[in-house]
Protein backbone atom coordinates (compact mmCIF):
# COMPACT_ATOMS: atom_id res chain seq x y z
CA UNK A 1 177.70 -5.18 53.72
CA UNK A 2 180.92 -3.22 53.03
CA UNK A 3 183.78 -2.45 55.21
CA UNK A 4 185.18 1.00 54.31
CA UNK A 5 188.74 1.24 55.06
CA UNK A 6 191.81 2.64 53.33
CA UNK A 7 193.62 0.87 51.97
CA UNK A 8 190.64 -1.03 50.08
CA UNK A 9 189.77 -4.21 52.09
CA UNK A 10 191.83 -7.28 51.64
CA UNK A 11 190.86 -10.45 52.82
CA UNK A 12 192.23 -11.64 56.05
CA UNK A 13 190.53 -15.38 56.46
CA UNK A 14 191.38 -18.12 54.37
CA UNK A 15 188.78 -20.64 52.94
CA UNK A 16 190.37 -24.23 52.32
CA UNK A 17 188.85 -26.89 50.25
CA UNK A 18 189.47 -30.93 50.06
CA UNK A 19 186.70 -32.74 48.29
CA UNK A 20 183.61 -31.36 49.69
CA UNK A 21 185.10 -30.07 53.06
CA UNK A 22 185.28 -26.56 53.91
CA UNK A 23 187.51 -24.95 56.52
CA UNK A 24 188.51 -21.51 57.39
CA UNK A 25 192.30 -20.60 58.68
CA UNK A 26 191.82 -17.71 60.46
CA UNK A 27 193.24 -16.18 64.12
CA UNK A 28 192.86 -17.94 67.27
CA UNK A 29 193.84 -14.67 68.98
CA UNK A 30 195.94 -17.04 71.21
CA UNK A 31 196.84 -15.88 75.18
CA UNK A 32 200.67 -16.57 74.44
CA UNK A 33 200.73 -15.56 70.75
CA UNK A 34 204.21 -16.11 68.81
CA UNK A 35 203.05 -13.24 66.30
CA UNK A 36 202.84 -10.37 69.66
CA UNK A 37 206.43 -11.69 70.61
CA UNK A 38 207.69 -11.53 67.54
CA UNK A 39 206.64 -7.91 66.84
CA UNK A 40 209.44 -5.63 67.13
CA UNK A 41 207.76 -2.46 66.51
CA UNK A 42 204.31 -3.21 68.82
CA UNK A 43 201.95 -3.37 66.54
CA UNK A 44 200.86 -6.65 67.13
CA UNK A 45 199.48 -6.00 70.36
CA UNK A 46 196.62 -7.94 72.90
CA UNK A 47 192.93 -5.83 73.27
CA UNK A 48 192.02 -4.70 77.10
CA UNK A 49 189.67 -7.72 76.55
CA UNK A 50 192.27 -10.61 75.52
CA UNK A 51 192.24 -9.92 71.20
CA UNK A 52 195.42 -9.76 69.41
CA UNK A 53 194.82 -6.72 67.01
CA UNK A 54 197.04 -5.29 64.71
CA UNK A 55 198.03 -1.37 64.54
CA UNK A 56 198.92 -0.98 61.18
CA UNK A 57 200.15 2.52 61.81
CA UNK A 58 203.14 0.81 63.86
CA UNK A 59 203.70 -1.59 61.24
CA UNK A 60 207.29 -1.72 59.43
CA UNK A 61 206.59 -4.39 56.90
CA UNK A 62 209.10 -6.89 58.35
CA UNK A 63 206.91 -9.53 58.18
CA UNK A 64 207.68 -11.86 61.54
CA UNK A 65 204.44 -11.93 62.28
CA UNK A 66 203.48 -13.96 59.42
CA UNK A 67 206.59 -16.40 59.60
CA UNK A 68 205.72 -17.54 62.85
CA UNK A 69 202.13 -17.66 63.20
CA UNK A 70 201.28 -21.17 63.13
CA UNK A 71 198.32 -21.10 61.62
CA UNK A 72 199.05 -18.72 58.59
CA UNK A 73 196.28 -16.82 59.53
CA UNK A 74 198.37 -13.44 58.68
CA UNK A 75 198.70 -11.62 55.35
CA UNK A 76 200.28 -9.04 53.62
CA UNK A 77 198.67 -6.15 52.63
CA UNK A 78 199.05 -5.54 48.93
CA UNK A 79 199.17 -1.92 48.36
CA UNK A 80 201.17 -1.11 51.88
CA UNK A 81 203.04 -4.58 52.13
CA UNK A 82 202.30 -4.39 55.83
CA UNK A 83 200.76 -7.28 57.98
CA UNK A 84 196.89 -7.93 58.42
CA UNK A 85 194.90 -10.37 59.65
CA UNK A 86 191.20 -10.82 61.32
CA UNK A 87 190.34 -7.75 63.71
CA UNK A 88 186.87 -9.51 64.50
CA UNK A 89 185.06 -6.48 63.00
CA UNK A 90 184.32 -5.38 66.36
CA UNK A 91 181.41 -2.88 65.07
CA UNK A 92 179.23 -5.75 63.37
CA UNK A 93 177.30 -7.66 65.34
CA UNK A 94 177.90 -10.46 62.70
CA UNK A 95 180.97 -10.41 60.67
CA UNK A 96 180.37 -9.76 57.12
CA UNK A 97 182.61 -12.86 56.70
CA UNK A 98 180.47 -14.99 58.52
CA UNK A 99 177.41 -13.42 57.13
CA UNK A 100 178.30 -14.32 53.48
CA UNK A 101 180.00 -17.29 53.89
CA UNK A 102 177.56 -19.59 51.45
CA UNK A 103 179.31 -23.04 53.06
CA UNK A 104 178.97 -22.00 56.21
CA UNK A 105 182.53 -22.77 56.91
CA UNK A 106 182.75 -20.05 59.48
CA UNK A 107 180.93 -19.21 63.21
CA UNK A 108 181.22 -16.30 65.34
CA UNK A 109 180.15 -16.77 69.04
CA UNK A 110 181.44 -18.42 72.39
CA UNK A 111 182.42 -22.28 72.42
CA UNK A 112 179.00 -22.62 74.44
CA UNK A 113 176.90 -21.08 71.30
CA UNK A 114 179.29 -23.05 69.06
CA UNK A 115 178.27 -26.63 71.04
CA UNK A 116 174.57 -25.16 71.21
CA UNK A 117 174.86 -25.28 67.21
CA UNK A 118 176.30 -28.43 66.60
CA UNK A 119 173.83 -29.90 69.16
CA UNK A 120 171.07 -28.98 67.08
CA UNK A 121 171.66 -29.75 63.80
C-alpha cells in the first residue's frame, strides 16, 4: 500500500526498541494540545471531529510544534523542513502503518476494540 503525496512520504511514527519490547511514539491528538497553542501561523489546527491535523500549506518551518510536544511524536520534513506528524490516514480503513507493522507494535481502533484485543489474546 502506498501513500502518494508530494513531497515523497516521510515517516511520521516512531518505532522504539529495548530488548524485545516494541513501542510506537506517535500522536495522542490530545483535547488541550501544547503543539495547537504553540502554532503561530495555524497550521496545527483540531479536525471538526476532535484530530489535531497539520496544514502544511500554513506551515513556516519554525518548529514549536516539535519542541513542545511531549511525546516527540512530530518531525521535520526533509525536503520542505516543515513539521509533520500522524494525520491518521483518514482514507484507509487500516493505516498502512498498522497494516505492516510485523511486531505488531501499533493498533488503530477505539479503547473498547483496544480492551476487546487484549482480552482475547
Amino acid at each position: 500500500m502506498t501513500k502518494m503525496e508530494q513531497p515523497s512520504p516521510q515517516p511520521r511514527i516512531k518505532v522504539k526498541k529495548s530488548g524485545n519490547q516494541y513501542w510506537a511514539t506517535v500522536c495522542q491528538h490530545c483535547t488541550d494540545s501544547m503543539c495547537v497553542r504553540a502554532c503561530m501561523t495555524g497550521a496545527m489546527q483540531y479536525s471538526p471531529t476532535g484530530e489535531v491535523f497539520h496544514n502544511t500549506s500554513k506551515c513556516v518551518g519554525c518548529w514549536m510544534c516539535i519542541m513542545v510536544c511531549p511525546l516527540g511524536a512530530i518531525s521535520t520534513l526533509n525536503e520542505t523542513r516543515k513539521a509533520s506528524k500522524c494525520d491518521l490516514c483518514k482514507n484507509e480503513k487500516t493505516p498502512p502503518c498498522v497494516a505492516s507493522c510485523s511486531r505488531q507494535a501499533l493498533f488503530y481502533g477505539t479503547p473498547e476494540e483496544y480492551e476487546m484485543k487484549v482480552a482475547g489474546d
